[in-house]
PDB file of N, CA and C in Angstrom:
ATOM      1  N   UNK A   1      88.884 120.379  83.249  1.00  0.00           N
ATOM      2  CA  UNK A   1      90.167 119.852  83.616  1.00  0.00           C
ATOM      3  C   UNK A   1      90.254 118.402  83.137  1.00  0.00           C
ATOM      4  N   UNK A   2      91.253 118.148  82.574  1.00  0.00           N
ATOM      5  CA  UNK A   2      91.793 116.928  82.502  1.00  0.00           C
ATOM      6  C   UNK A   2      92.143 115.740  83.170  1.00  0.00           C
ATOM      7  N   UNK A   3      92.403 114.577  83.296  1.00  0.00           N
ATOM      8  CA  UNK A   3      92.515 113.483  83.987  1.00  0.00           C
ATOM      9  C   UNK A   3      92.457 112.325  83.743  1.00  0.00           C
ATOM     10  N   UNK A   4      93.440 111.715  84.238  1.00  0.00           N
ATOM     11  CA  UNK A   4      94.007 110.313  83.553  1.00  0.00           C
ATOM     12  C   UNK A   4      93.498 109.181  84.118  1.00  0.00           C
ATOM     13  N   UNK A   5      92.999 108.331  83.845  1.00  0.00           N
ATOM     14  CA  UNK A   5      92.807 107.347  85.057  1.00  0.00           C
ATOM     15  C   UNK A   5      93.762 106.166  85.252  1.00  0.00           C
ATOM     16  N   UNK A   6      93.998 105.619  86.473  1.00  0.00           N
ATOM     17  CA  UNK A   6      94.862 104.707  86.320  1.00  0.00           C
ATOM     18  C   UNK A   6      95.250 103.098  85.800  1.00  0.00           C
ATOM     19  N   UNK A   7      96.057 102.828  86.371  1.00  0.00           N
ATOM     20  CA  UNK A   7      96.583 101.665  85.127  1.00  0.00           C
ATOM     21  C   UNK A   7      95.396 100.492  85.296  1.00  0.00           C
ATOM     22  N   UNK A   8      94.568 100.368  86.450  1.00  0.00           N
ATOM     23  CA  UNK A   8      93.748  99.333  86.383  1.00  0.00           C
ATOM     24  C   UNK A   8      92.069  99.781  85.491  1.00  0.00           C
ATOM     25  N   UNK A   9      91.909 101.228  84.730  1.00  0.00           N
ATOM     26  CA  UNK A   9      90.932 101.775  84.574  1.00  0.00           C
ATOM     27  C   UNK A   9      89.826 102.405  85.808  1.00  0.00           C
ATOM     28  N   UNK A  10      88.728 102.072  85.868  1.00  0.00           N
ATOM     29  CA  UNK A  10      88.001 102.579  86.894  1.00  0.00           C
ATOM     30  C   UNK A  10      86.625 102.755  86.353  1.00  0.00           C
ATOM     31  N   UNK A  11      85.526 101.682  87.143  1.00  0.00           N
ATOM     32  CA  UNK A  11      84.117 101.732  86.798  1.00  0.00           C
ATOM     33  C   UNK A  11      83.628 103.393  87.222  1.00  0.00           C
ATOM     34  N   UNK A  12      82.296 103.537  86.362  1.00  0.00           N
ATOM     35  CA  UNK A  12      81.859 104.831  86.917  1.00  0.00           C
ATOM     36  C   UNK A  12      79.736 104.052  87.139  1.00  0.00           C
ATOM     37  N   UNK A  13      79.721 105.084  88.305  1.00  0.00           N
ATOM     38  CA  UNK A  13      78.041 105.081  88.836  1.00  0.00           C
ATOM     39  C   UNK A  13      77.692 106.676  88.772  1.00  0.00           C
ATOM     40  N   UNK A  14      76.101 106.202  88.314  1.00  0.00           N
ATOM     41  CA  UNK A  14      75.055 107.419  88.333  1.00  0.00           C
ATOM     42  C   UNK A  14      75.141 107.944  89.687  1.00  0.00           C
ATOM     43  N   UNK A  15      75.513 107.833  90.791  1.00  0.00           N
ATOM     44  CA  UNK A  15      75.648 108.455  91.913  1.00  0.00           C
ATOM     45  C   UNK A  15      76.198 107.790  93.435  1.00  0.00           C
ATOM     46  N   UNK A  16      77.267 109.185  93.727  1.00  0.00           N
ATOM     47  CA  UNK A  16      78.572 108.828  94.019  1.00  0.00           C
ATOM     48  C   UNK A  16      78.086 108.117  95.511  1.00  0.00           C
ATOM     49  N   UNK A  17      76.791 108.563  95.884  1.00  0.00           N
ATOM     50  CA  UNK A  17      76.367 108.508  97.338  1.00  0.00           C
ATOM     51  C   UNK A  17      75.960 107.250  97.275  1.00  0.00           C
ATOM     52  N   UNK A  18      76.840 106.163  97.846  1.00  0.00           N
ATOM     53  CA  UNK A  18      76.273 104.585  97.997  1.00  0.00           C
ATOM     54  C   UNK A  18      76.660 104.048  96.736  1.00  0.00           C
ATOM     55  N   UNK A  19      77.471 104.396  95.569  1.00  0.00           N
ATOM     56  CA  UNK A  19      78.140 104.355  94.480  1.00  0.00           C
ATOM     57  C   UNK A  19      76.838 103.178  93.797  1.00  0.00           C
ATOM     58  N   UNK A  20      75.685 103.845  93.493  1.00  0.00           N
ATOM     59  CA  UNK A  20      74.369 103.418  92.984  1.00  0.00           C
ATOM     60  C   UNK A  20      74.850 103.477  91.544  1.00  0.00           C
ATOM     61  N   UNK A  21      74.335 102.784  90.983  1.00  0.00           N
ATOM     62  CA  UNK A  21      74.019 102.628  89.146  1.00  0.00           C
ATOM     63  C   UNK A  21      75.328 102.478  88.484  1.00  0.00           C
ATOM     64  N   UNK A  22      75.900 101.335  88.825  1.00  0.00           N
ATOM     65  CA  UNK A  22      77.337 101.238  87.884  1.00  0.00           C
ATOM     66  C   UNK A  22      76.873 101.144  86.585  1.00  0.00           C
ATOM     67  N   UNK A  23      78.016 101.529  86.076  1.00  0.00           N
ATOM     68  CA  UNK A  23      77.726 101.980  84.726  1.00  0.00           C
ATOM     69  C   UNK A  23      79.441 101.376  83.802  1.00  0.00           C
ATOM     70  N   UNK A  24      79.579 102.334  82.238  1.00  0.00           N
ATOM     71  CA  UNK A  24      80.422 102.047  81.954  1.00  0.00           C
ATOM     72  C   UNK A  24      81.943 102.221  82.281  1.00  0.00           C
ATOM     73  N   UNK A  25      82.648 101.073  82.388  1.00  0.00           N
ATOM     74  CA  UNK A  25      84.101 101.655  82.597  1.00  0.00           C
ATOM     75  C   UNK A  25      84.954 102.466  82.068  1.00  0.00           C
ATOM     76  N   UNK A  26      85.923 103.154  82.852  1.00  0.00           N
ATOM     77  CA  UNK A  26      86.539 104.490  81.811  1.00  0.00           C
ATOM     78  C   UNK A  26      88.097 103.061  81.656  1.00  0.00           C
ATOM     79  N   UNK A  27      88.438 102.887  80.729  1.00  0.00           N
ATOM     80  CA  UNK A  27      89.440 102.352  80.285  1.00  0.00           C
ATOM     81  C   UNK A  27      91.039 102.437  81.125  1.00  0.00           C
ATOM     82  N   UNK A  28      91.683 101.429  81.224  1.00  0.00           N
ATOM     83  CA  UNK A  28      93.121 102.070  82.091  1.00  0.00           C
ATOM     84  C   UNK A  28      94.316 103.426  81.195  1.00  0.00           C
ATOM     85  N   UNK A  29      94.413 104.076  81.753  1.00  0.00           N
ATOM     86  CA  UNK A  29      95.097 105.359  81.232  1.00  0.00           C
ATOM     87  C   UNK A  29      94.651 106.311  80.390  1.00  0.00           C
ATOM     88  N   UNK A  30      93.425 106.136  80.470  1.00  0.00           N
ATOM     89  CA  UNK A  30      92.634 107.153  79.397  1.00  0.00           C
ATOM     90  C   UNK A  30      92.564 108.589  80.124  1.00  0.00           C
ATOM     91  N   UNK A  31      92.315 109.333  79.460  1.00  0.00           N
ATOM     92  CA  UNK A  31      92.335 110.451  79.396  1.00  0.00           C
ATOM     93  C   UNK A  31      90.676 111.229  79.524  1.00  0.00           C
ATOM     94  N   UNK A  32      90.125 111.631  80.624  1.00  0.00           N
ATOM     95  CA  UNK A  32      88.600 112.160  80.882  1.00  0.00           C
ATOM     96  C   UNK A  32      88.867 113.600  81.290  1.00  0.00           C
ATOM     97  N   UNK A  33      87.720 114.124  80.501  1.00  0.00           N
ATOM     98  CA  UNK A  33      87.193 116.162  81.390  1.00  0.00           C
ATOM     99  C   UNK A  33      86.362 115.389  82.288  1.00  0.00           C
ATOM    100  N   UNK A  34      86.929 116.255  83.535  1.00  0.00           N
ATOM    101  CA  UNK A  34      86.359 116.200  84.993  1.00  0.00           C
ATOM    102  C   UNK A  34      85.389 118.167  84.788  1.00  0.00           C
ATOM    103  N   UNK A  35      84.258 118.026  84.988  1.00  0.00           N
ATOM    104  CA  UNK A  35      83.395 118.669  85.456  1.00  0.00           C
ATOM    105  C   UNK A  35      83.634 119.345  86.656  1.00  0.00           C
ATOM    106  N   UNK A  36      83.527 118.393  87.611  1.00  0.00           N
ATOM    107  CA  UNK A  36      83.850 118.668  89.312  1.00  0.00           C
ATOM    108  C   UNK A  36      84.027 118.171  90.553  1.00  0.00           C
ATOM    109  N   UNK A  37      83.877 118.641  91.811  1.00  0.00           N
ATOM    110  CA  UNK A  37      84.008 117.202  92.446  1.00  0.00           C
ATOM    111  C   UNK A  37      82.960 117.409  93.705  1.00  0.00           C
ATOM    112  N   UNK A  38      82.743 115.612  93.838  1.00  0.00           N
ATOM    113  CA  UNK A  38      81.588 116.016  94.825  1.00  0.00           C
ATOM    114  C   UNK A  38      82.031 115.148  96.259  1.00  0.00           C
ATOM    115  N   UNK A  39      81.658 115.525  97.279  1.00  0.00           N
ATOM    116  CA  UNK A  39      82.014 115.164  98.634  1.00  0.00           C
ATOM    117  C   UNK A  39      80.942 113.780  99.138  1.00  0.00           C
ATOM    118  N   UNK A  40      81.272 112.757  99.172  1.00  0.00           N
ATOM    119  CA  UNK A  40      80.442 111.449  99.005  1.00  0.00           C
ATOM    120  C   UNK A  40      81.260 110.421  99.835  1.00  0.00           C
ATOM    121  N   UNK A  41      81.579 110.827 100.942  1.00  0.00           N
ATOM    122  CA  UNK A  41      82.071 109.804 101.831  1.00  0.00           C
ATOM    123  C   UNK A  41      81.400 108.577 102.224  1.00  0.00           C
ATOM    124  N   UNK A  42      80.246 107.938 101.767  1.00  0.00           N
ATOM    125  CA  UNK A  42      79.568 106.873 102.260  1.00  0.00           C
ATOM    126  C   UNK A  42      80.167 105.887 101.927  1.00  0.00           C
ATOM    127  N   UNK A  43      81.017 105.796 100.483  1.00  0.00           N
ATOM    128  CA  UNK A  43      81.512 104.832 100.256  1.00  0.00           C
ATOM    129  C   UNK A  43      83.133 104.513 101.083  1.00  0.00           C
ATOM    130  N   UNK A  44      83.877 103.541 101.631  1.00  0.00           N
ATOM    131  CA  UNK A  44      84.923 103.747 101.892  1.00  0.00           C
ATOM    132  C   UNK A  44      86.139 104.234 101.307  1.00  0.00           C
ATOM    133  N   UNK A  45      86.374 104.765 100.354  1.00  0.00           N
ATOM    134  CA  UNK A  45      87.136 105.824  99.816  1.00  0.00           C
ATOM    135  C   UNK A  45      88.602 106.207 100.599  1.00  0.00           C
ATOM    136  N   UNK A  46      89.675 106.480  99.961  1.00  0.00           N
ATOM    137  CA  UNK A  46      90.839 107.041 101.198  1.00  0.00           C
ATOM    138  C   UNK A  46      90.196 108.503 101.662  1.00  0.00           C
ATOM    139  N   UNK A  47      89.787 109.182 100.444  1.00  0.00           N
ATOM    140  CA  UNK A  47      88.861 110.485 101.158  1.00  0.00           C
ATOM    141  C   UNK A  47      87.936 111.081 101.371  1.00  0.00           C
ATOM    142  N   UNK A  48      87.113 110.477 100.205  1.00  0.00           N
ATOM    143  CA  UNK A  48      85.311 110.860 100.021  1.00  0.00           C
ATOM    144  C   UNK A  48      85.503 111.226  99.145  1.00  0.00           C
ATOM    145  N   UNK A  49      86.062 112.100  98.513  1.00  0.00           N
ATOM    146  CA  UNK A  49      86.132 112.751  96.970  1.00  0.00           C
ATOM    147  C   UNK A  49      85.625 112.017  95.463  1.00  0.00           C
ATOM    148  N   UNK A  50      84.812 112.302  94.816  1.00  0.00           N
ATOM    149  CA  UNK A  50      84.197 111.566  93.874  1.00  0.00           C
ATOM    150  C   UNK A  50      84.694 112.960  92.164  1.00  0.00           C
ATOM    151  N   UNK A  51      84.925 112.613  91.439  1.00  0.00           N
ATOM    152  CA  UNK A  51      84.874 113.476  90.337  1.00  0.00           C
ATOM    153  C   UNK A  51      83.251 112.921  89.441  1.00  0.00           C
ATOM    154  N   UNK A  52      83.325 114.431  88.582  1.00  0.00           N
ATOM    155  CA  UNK A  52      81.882 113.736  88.154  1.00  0.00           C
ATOM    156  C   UNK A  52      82.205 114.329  86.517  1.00  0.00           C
ATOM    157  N   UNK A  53      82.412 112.870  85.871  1.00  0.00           N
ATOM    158  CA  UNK A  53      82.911 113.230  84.218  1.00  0.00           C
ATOM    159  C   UNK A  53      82.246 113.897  83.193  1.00  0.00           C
ATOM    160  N   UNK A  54      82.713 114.524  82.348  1.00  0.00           N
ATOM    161  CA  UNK A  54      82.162 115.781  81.642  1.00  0.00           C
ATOM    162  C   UNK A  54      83.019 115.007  79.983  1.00  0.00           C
ATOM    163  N   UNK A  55      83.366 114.201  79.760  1.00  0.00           N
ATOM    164  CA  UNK A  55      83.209 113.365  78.417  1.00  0.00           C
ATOM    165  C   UNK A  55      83.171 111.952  77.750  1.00  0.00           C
ATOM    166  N   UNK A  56      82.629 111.629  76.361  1.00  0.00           N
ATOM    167  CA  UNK A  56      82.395 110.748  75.935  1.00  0.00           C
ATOM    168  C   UNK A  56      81.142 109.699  77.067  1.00  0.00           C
ATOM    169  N   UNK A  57      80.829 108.214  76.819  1.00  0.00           N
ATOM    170  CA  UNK A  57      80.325 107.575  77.404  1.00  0.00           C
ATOM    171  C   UNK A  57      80.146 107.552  78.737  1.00  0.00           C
ATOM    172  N   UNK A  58      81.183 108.583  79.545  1.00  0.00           N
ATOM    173  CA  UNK A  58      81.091 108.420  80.837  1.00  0.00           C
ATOM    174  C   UNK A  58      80.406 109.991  81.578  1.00  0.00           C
ATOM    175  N   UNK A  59      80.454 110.825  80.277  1.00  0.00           N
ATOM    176  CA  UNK A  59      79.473 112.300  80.502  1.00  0.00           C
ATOM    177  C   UNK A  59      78.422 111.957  81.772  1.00  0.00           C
ATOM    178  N   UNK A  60      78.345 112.831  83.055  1.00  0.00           N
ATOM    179  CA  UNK A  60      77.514 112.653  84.198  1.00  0.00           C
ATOM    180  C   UNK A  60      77.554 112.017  85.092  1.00  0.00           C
ATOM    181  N   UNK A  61      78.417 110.695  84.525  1.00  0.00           N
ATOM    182  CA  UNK A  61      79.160 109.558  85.770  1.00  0.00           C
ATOM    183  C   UNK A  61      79.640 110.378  86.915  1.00  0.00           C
ATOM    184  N   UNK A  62      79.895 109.604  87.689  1.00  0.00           N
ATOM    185  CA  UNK A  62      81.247 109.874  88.678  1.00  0.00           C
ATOM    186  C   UNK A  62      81.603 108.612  89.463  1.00  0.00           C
ATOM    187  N   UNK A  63      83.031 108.710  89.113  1.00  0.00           N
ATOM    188  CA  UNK A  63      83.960 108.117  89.640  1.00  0.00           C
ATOM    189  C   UNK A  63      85.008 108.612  90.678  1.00  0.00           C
ATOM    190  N   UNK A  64      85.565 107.933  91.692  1.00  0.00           N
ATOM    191  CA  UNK A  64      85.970 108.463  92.740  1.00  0.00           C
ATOM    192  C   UNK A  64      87.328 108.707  92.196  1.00  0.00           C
ATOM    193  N   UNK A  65      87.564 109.926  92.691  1.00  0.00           N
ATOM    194  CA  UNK A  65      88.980 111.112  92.701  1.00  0.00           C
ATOM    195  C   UNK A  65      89.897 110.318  92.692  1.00  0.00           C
ATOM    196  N   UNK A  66      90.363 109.434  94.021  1.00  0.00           N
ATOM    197  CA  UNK A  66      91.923 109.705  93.922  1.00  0.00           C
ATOM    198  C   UNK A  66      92.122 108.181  93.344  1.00  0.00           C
ATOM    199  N   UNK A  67      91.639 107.580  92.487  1.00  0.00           N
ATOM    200  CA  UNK A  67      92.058 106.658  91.940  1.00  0.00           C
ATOM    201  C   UNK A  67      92.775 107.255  90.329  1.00  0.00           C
ATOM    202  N   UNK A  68      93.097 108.636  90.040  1.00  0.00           N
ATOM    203  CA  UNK A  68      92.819 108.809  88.887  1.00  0.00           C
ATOM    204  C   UNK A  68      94.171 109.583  89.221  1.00  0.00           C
ATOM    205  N   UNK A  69      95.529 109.270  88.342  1.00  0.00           N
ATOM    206  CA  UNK A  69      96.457 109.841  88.257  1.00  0.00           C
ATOM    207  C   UNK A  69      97.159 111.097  88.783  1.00  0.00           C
ATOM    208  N   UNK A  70      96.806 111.939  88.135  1.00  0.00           N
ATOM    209  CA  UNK A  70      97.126 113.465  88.395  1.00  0.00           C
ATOM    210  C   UNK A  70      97.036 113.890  89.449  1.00  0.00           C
ATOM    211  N   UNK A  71      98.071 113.845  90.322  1.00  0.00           N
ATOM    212  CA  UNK A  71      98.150 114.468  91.382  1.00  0.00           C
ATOM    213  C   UNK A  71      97.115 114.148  92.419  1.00  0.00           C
ATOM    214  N   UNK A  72      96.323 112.921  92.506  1.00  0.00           N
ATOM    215  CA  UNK A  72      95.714 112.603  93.713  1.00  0.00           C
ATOM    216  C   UNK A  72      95.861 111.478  94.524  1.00  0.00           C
ATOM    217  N   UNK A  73      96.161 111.641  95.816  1.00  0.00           N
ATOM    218  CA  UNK A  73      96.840 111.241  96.850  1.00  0.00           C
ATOM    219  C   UNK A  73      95.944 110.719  98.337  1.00  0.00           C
ATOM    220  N   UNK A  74      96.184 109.878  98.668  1.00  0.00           N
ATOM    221  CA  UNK A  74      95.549 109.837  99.850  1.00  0.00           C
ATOM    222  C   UNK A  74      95.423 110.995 100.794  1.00  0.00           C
ATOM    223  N   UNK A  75      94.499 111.585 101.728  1.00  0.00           N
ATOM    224  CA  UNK A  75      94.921 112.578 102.058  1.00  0.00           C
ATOM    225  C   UNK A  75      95.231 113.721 101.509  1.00  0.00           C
ATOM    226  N   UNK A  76      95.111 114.050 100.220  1.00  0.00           N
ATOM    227  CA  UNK A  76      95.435 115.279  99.161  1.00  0.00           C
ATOM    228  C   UNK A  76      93.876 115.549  98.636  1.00  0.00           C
ATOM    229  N   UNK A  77      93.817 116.791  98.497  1.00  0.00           N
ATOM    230  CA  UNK A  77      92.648 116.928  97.879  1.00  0.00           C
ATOM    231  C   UNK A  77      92.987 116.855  96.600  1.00  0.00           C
ATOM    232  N   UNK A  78      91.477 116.584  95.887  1.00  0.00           N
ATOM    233  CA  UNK A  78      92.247 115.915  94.119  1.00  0.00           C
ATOM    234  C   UNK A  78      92.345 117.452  93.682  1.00  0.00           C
ATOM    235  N   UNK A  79      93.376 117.528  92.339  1.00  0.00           N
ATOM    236  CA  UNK A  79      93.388 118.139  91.492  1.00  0.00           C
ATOM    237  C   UNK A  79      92.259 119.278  91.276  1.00  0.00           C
ATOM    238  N   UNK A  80      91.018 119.016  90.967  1.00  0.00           N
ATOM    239  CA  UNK A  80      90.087 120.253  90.938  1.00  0.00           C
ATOM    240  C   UNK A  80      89.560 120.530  92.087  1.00  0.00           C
ATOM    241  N   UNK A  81      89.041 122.037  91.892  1.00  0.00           N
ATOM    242  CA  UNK A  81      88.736 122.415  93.212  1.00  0.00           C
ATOM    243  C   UNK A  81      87.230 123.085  92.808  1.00  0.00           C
ATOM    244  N   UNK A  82      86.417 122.600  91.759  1.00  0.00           N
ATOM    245  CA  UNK A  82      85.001 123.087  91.605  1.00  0.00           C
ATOM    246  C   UNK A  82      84.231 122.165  91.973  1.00  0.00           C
ATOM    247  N   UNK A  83      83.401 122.903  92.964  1.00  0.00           N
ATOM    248  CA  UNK A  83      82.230 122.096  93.606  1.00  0.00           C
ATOM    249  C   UNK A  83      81.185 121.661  92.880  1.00  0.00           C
ATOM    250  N   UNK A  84      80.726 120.304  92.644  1.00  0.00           N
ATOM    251  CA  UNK A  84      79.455 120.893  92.185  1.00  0.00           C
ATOM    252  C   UNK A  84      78.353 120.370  92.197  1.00  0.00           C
ATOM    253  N   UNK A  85      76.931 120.519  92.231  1.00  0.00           N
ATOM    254  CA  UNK A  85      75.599 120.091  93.298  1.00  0.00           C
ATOM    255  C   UNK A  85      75.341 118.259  92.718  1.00  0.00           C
ATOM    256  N   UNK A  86      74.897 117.521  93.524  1.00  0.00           N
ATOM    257  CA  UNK A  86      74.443 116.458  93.210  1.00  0.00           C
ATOM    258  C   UNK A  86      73.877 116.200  92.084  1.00  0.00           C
ATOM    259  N   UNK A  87      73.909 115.619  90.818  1.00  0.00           N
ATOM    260  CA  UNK A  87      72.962 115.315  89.560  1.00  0.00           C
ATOM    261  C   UNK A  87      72.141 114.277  89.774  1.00  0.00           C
ATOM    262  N   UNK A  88      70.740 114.455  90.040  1.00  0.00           N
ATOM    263  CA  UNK A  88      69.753 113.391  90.090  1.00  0.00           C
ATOM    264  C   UNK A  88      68.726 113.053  88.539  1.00  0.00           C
ATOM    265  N   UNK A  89      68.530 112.050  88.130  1.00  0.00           N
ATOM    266  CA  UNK A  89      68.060 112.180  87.447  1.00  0.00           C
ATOM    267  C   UNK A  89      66.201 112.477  87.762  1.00  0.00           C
ATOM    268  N   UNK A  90      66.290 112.924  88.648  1.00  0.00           N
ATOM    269  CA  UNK A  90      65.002 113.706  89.249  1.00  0.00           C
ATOM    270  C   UNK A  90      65.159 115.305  89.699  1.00  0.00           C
ATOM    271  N   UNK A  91      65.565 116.169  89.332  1.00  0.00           N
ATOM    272  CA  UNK A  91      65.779 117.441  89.241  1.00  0.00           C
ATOM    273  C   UNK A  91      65.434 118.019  90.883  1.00  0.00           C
ATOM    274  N   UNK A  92      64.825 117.480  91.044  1.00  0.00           N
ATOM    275  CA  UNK A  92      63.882 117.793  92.735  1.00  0.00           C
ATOM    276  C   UNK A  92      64.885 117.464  93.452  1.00  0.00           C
ATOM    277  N   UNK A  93      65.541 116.347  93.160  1.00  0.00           N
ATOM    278  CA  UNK A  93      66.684 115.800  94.331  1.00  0.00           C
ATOM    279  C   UNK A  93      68.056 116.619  94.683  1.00  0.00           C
ATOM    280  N   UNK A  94      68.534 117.367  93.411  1.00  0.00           N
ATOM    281  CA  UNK A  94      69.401 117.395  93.611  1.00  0.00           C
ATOM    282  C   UNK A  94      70.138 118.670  94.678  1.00  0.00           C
ATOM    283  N   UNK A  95      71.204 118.355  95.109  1.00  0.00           N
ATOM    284  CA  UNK A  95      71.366 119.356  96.361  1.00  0.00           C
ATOM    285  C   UNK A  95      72.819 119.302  96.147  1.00  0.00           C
ATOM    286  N   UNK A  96      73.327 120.792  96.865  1.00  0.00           N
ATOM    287  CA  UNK A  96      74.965 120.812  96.831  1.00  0.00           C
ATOM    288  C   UNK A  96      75.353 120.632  97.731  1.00  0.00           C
ATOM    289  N   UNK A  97      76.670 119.679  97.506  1.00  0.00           N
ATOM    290  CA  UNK A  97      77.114 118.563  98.471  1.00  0.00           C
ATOM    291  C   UNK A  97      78.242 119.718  99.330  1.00  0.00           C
ATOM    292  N   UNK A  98      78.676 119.225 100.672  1.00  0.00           N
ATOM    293  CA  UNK A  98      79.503 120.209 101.161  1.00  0.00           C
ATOM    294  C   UNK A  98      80.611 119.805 101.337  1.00  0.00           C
ATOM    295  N   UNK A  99      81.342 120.488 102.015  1.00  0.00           N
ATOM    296  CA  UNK A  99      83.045 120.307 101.552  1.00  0.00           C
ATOM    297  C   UNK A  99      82.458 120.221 103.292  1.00  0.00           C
ATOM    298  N   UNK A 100      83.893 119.111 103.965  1.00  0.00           N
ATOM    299  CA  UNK A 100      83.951 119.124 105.242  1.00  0.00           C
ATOM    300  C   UNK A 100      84.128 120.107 106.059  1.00  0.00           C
ATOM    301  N   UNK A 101      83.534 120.443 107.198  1.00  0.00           N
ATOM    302  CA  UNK A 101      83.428 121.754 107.954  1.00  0.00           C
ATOM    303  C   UNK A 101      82.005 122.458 106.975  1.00  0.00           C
ATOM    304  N   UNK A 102      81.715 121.850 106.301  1.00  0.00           N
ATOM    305  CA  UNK A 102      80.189 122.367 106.235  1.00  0.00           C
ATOM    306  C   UNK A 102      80.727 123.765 105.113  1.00  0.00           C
ATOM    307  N   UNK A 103      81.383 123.922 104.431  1.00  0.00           N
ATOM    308  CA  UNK A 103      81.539 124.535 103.119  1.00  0.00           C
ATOM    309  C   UNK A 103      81.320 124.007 102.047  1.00  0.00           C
ATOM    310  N   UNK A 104      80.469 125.372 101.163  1.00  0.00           N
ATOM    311  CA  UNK A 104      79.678 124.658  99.992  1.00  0.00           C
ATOM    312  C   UNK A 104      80.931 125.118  98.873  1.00  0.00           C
TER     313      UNK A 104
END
């Protein structure tokens, strides 16, 4: 899926939990494949929702959902609806994150 980010751009981190390892910025209004989305409320967020990018320089990032055009809203769940497990760069770590009410 597709996705725009908004007019101020939007940094991306190696992981959404405690928004650890900033990394490169996705540009204002650019255009990113979203992979999926992961449930990472630690950070203050309007919802917890994190997307986790699937092109160019920002491939594996994730950046949080509803800062990113298309249809995401405070309170709205973003745009995609594929879950998908934590990426650690330690293979051992990684675990699938749950959707609130404890759905994977």
């Amino acid at each position: 899926m597709r996705e725009q980010s908004g007019s101020h751009g939007s940094p991306t981190f190696a992981n959404p939990h405690g928004a650890i390892g900033p990394g490169v910025r996705i540009p204002a209004d650019a255009l990113v494949e979203v992979e999926c989305r992961v449930y990472a409320p630690e950070i203050a967020n309007a919802d917890g929702w994190w997307y986790r990018i699937a092109s160019g320089a920002f491939d594996g990032r994730y950046d949080v959902a509803n800062i990113f055009m298309n249809g995401d809203a405070t309170a709205q769940m973003p745009a995609t609806n594929a879950i998908c497990p934590f990426r650690s760069a330690d293979p051992r770590r990684e675990t699938a994150t749950a959707l609130p009410g404890g759905q994977i």
